[in-house]
PDB file of N, CA and C in Angstrom:
ATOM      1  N   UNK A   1       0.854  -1.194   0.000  1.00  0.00           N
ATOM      2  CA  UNK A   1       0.000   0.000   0.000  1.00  0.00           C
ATOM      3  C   UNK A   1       0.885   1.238   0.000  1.00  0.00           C
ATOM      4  N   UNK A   2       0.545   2.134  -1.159  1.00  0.00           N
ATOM      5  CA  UNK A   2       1.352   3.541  -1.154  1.00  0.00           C
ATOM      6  C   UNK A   2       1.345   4.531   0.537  1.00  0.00           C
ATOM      7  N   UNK A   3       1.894   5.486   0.666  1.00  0.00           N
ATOM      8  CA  UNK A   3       1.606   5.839   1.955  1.00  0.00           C
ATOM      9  C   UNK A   3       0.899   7.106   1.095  1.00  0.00           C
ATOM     10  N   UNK A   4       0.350   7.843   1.976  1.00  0.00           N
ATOM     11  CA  UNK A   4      -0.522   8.929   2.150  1.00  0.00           C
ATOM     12  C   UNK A   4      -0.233   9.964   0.996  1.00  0.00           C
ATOM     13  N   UNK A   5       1.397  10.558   1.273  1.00  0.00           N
ATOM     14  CA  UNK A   5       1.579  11.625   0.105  1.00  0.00           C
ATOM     15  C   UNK A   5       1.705  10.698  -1.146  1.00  0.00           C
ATOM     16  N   UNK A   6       1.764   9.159  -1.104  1.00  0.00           N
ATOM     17  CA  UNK A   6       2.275   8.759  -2.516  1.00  0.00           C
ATOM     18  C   UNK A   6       1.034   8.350  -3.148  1.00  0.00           C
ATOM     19  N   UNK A   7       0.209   8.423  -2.477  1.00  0.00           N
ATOM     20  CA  UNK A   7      -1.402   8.051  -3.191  1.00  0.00           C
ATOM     21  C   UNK A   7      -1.770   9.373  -3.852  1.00  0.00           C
ATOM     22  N   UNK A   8      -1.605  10.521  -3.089  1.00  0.00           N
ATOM     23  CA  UNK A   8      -2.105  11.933  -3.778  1.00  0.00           C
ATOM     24  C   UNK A   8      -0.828  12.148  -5.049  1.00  0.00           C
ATOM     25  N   UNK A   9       0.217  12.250  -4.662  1.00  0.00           N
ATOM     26  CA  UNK A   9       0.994  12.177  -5.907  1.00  0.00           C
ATOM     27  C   UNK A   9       0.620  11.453  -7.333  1.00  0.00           C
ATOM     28  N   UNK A  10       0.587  10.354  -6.763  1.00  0.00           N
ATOM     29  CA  UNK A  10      -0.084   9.167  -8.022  1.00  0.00           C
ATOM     30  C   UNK A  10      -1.308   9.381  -8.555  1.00  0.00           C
ATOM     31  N   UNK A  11      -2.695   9.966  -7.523  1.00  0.00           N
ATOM     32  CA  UNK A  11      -3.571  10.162  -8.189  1.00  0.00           C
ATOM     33  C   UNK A  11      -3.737  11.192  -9.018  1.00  0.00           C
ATOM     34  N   UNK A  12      -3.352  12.213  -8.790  1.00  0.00           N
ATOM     35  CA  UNK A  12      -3.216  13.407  -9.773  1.00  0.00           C
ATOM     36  C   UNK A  12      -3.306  13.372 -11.432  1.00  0.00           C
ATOM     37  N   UNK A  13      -1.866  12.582 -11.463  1.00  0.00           N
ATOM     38  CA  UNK A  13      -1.452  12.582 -13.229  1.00  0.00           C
ATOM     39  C   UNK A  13      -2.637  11.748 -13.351  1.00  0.00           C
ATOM     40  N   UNK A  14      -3.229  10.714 -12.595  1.00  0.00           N
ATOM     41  CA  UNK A  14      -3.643   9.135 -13.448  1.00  0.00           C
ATOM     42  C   UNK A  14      -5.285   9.278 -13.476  1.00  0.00           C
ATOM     43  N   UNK A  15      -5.722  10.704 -12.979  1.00  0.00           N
ATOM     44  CA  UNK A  15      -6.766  11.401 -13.185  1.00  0.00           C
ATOM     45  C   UNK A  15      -6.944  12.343 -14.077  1.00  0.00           C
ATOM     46  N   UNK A  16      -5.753  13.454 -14.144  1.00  0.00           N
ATOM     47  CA  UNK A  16      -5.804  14.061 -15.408  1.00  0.00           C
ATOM     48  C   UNK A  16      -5.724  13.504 -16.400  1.00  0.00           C
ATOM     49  N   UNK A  17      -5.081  12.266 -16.648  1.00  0.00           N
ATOM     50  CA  UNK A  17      -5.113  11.636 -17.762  1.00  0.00           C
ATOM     51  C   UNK A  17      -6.373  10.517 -18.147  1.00  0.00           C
ATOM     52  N   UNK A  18      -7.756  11.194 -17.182  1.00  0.00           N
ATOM     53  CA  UNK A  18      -8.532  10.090 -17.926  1.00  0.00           C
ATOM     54  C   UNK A  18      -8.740   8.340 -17.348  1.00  0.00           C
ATOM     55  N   UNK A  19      -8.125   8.474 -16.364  1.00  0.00           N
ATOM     56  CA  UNK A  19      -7.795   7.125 -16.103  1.00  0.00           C
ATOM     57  C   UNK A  19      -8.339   6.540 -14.628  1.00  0.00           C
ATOM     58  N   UNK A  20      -9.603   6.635 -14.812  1.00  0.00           N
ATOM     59  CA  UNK A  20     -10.572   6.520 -13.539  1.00  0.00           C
ATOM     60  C   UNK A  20     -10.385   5.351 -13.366  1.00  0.00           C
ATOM     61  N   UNK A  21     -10.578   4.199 -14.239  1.00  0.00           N
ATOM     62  CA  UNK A  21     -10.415   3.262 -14.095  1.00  0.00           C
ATOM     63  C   UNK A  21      -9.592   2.381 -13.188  1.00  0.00           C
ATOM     64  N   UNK A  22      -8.561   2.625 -13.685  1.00  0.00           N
ATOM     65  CA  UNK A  22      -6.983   2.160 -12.984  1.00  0.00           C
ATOM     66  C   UNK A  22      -7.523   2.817 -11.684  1.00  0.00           C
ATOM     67  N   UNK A  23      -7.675   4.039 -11.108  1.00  0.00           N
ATOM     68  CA  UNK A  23      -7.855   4.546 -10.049  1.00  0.00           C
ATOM     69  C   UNK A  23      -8.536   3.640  -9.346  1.00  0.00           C
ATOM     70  N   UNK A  24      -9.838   3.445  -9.465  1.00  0.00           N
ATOM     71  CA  UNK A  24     -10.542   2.227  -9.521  1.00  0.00           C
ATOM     72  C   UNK A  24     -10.037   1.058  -9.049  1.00  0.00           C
ATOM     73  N   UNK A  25      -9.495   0.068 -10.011  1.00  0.00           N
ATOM     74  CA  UNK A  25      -8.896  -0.799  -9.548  1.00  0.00           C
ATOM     75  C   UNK A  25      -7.723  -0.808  -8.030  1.00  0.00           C
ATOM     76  N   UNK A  26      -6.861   0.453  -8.196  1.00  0.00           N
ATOM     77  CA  UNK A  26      -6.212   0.240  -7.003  1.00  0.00           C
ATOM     78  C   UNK A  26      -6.694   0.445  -5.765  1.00  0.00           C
ATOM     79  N   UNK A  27      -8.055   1.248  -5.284  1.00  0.00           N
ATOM     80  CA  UNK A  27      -8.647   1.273  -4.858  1.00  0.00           C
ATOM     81  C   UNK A  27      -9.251  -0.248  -4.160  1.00  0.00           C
ATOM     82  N   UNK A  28      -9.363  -0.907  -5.360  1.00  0.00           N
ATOM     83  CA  UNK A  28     -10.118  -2.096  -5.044  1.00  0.00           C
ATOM     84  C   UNK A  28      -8.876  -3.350  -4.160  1.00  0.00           C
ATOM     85  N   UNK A  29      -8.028  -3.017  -4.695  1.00  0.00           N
ATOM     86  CA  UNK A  29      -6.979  -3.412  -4.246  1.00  0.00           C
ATOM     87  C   UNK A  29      -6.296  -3.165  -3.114  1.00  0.00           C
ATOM     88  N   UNK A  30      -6.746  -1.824  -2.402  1.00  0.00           N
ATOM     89  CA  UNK A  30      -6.473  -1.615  -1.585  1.00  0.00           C
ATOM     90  C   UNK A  30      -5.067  -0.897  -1.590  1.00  0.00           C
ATOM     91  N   UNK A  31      -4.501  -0.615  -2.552  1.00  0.00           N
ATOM     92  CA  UNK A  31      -3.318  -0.052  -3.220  1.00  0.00           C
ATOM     93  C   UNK A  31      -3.070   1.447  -2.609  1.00  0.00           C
ATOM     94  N   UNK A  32      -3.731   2.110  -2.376  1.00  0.00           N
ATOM     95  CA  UNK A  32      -3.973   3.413  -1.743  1.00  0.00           C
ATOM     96  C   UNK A  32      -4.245   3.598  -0.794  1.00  0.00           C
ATOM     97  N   UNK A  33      -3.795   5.200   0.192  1.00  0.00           N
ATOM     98  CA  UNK A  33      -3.617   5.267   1.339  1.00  0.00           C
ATOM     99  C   UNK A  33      -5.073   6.202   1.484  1.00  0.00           C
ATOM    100  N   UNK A  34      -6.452   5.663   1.537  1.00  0.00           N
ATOM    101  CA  UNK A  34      -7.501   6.561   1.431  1.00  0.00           C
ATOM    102  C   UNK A  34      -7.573   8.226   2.412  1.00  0.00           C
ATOM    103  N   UNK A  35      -8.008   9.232   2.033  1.00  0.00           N
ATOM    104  CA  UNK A  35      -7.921  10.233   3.348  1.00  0.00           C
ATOM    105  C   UNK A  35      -8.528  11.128   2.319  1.00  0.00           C
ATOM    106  N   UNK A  36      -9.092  12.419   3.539  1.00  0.00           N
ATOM    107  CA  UNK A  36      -9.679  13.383   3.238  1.00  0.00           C
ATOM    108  C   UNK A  36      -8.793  14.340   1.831  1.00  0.00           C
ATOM    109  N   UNK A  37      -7.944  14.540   1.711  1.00  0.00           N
ATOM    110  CA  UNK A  37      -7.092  14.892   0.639  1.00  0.00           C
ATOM    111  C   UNK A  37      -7.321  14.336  -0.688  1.00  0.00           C
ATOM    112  N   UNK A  38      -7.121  12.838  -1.064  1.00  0.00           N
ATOM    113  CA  UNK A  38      -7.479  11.733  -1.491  1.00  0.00           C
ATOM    114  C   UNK A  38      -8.890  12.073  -2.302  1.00  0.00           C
ATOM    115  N   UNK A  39      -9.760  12.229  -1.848  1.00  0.00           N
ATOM    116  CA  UNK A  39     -11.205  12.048  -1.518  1.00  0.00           C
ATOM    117  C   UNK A  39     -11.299  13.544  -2.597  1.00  0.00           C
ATOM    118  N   UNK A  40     -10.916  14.715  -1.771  1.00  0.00           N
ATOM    119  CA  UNK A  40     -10.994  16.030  -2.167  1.00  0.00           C
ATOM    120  C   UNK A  40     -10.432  16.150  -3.735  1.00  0.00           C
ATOM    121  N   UNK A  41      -9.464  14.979  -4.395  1.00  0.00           N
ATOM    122  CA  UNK A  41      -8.827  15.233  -5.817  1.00  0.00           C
ATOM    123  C   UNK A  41      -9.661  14.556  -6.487  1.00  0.00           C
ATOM    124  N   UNK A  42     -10.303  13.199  -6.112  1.00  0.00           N
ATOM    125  CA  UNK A  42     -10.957  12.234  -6.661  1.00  0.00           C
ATOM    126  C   UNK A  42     -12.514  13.103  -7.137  1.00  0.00           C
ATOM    127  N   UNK A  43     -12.829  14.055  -6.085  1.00  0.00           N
ATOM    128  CA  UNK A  43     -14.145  14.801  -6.087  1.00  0.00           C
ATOM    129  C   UNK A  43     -14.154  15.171  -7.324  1.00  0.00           C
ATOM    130  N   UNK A  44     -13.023  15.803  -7.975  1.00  0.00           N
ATOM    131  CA  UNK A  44     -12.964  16.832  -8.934  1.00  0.00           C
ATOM    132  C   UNK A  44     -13.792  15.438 -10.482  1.00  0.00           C
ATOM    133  N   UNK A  45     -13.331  14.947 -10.259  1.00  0.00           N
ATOM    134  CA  UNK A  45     -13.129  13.843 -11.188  1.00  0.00           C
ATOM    135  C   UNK A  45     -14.980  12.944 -11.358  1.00  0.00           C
ATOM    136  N   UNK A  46     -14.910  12.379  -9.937  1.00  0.00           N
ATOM    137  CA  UNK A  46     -15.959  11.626  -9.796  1.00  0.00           C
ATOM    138  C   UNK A  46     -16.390  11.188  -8.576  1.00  0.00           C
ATOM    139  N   UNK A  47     -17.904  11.943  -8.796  1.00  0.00           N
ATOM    140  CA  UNK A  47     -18.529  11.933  -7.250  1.00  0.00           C
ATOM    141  C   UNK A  47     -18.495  10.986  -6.262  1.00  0.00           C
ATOM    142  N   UNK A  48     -18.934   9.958  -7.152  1.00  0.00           N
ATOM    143  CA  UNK A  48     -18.874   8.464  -6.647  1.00  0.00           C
ATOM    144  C   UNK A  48     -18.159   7.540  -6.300  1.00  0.00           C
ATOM    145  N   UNK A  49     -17.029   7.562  -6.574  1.00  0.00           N
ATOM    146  CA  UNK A  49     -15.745   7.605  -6.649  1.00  0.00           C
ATOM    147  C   UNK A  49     -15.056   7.830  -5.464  1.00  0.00           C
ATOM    148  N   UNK A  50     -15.312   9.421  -5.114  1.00  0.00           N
ATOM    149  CA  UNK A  50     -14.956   9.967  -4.159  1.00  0.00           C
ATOM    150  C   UNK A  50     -15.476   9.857  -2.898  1.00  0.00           C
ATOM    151  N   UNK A  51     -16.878   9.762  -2.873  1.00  0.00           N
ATOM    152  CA  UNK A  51     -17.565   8.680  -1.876  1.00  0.00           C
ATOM    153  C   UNK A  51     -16.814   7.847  -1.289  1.00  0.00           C
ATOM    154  N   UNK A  52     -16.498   6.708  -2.201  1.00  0.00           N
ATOM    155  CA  UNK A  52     -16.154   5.307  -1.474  1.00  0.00           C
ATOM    156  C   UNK A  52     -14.367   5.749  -0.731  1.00  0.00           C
ATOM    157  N   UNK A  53     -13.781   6.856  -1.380  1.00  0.00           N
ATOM    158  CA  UNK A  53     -12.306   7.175  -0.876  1.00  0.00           C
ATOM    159  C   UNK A  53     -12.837   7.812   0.356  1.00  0.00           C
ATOM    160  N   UNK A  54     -13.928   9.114   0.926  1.00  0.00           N
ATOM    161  CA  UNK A  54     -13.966   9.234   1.752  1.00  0.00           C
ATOM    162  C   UNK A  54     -14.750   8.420   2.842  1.00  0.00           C
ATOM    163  N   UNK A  55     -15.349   7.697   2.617  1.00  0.00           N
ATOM    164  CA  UNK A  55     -15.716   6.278   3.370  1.00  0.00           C
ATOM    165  C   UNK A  55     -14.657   5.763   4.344  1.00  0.00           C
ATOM    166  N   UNK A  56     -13.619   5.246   3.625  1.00  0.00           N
ATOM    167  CA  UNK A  56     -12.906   4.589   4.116  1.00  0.00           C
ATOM    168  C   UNK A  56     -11.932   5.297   5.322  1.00  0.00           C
ATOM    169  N   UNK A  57     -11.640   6.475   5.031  1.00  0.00           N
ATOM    170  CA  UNK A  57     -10.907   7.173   6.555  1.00  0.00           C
ATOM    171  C   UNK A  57     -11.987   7.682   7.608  1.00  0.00           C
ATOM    172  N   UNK A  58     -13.208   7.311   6.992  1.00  0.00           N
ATOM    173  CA  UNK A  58     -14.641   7.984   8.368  1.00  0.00           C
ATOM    174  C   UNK A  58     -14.228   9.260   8.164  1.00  0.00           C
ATOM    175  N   UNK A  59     -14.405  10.551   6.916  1.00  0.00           N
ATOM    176  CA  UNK A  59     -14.787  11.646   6.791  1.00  0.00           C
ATOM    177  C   UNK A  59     -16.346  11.970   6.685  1.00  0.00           C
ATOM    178  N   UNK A  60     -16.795  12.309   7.337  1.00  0.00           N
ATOM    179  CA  UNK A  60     -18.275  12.120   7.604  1.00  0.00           C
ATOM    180  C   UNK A  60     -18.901  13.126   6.900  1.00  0.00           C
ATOM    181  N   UNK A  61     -18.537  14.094   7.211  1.00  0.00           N
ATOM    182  CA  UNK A  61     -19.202  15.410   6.448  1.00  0.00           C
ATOM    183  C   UNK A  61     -19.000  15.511   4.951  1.00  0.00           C
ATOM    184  N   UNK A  62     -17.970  15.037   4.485  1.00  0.00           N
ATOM    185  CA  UNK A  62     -17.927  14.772   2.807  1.00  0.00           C
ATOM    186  C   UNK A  62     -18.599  13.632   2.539  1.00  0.00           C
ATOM    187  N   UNK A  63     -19.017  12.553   3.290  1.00  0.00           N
ATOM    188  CA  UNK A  63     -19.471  11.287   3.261  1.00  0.00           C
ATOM    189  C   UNK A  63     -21.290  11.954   2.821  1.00  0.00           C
ATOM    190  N   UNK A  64     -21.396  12.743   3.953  1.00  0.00           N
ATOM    191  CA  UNK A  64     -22.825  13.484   3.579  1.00  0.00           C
ATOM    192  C   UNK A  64     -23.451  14.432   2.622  1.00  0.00           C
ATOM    193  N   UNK A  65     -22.361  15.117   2.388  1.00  0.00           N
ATOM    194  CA  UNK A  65     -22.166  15.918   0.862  1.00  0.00           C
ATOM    195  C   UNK A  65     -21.970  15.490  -0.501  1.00  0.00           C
ATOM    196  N   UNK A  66     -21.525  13.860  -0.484  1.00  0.00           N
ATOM    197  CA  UNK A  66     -21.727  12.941  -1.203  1.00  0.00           C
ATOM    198  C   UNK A  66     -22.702  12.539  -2.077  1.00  0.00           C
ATOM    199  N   UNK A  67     -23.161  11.997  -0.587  1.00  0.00           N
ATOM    200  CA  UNK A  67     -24.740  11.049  -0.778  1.00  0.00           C
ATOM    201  C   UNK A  67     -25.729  12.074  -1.144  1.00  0.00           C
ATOM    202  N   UNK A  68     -25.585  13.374  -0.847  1.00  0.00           N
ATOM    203  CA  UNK A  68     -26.597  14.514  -0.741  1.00  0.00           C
ATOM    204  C   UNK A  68     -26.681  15.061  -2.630  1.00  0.00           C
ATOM    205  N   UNK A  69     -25.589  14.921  -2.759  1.00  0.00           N
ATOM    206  CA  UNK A  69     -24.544  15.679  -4.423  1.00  0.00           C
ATOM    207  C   UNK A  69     -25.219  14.249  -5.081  1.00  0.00           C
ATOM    208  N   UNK A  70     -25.098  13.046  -4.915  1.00  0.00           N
ATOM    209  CA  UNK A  70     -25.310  12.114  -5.711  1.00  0.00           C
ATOM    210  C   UNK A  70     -27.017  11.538  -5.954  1.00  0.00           C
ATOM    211  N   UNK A  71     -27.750  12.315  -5.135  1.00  0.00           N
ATOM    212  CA  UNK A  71     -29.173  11.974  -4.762  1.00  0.00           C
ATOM    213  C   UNK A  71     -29.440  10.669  -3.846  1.00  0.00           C
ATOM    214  N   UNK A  72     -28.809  10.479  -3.074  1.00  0.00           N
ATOM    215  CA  UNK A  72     -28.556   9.381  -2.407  1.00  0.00           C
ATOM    216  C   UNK A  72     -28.873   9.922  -0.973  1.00  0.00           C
ATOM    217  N   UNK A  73     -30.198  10.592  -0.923  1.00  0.00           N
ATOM    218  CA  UNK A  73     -30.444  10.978   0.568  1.00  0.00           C
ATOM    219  C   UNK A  73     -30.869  10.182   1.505  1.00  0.00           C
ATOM    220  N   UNK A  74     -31.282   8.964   0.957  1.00  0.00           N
ATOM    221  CA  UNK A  74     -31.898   8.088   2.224  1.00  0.00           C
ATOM    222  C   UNK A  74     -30.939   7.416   2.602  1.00  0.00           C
ATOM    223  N   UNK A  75     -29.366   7.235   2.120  1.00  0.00           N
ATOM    224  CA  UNK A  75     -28.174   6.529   2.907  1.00  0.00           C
ATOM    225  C   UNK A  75     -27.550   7.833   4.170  1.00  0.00           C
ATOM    226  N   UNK A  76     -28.095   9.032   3.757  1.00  0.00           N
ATOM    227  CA  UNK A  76     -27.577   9.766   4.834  1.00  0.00           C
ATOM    228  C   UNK A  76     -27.469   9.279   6.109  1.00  0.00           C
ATOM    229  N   UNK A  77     -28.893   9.237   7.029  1.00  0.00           N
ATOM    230  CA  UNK A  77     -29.139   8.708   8.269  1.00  0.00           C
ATOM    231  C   UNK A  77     -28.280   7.763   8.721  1.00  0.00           C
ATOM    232  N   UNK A  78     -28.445   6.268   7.608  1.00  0.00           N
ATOM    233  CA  UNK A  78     -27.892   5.002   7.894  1.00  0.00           C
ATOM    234  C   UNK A  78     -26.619   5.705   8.200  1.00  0.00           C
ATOM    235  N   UNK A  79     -25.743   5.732   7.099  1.00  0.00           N
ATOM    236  CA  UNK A  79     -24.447   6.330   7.131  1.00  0.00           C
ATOM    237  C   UNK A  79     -24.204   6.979   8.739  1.00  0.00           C
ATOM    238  N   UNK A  80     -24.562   8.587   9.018  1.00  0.00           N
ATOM    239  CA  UNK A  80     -24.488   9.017  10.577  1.00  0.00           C
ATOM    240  C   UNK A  80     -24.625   8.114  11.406  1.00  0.00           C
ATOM    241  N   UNK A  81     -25.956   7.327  11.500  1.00  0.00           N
ATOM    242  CA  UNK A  81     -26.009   6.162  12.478  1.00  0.00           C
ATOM    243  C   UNK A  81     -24.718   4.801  12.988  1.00  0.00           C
ATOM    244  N   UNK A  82     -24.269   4.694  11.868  1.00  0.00           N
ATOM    245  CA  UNK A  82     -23.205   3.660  11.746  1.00  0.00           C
ATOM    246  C   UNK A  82     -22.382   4.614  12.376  1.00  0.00           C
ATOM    247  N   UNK A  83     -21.689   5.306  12.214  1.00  0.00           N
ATOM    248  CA  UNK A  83     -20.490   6.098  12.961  1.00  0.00           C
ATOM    249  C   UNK A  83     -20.524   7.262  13.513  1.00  0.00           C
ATOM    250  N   UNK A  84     -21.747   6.829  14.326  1.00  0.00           N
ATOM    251  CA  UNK A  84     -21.745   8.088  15.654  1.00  0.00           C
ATOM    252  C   UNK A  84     -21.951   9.489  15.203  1.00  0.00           C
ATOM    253  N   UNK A  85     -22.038  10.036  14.208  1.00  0.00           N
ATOM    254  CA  UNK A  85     -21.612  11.194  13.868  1.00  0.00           C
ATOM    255  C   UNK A  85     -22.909  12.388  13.748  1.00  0.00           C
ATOM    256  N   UNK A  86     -22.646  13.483  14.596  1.00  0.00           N
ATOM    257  CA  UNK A  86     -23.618  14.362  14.570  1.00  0.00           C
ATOM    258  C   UNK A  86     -23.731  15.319  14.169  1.00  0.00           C
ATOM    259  N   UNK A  87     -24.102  15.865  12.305  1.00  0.00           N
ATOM    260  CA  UNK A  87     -23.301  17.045  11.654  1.00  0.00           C
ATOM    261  C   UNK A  87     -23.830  18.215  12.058  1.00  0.00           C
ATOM    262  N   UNK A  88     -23.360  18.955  11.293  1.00  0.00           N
ATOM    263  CA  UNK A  88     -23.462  20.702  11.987  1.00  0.00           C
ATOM    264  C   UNK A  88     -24.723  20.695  10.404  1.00  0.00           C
ATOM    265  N   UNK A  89     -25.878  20.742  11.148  1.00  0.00           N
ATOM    266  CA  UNK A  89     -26.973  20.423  10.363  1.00  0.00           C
ATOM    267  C   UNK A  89     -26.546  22.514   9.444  1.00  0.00           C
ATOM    268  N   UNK A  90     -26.449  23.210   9.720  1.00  0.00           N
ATOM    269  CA  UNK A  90     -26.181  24.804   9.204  1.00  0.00           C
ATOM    270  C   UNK A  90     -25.444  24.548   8.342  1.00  0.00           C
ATOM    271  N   UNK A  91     -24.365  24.388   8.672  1.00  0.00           N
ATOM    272  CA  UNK A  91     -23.328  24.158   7.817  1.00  0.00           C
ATOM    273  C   UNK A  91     -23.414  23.396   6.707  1.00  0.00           C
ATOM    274  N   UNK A  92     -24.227  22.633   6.541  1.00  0.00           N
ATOM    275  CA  UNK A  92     -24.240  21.751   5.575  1.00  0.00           C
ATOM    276  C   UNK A  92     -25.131  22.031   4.633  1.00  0.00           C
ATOM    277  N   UNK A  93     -26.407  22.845   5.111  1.00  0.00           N
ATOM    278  CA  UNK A  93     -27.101  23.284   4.592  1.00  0.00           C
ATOM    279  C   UNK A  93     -26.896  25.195   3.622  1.00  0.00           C
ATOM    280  N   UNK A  94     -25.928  25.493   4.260  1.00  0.00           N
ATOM    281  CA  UNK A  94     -25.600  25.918   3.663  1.00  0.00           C
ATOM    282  C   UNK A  94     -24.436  25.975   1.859  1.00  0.00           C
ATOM    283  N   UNK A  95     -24.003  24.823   2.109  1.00  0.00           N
ATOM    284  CA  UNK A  95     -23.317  24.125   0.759  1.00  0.00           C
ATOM    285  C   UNK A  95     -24.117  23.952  -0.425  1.00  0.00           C
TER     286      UNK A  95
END
């Protein structure tokens, strides 16, 4: 598994170039060091995508801006429920 700066390094080019895919796969692989950073480059690219990267480090509030961006409002709740998390209902609503 890459460490943290070598996943954002790597994802960069292999996104500008079109190459969700591969992203994809290492992902699946577990090849990458997932994190809010991570998550934030992948956004640019693909919503959904970026979902499952911020999933995995428990970023909650992009986790909800997600599901919210993707029409996926009825996983909101579940989602908060599973990991404790109590958002700043303003804040979010303001986005």
């Amino acid at each position: 598994e890459l460490d943290h700066f070598e996943s954002l390094e790597l994802a960069r080019p292999v996104l500008q170039q079109g190459w969700k895919q591969l992203l994809k796969k290492w992902l699946k692989e577990n090849k990458l060091t997932c994190s809010e950073e991570l998550g934030d480059i992948v956004r640019l690219h693909d919503m959904t995508l970026a979902l499952s990267v911020y999933l995995r480090p428990n970023v909650p509030n992009k986790v909800i801006t997600c599901f919210a961006e993707t029409g996926q409002t009825e996983k909101i709740v579940l989602s908060l429920k599973k990991v404790g998390y109590t958002p700043d209902y303003i804040s979010l609503l303001q986005h």
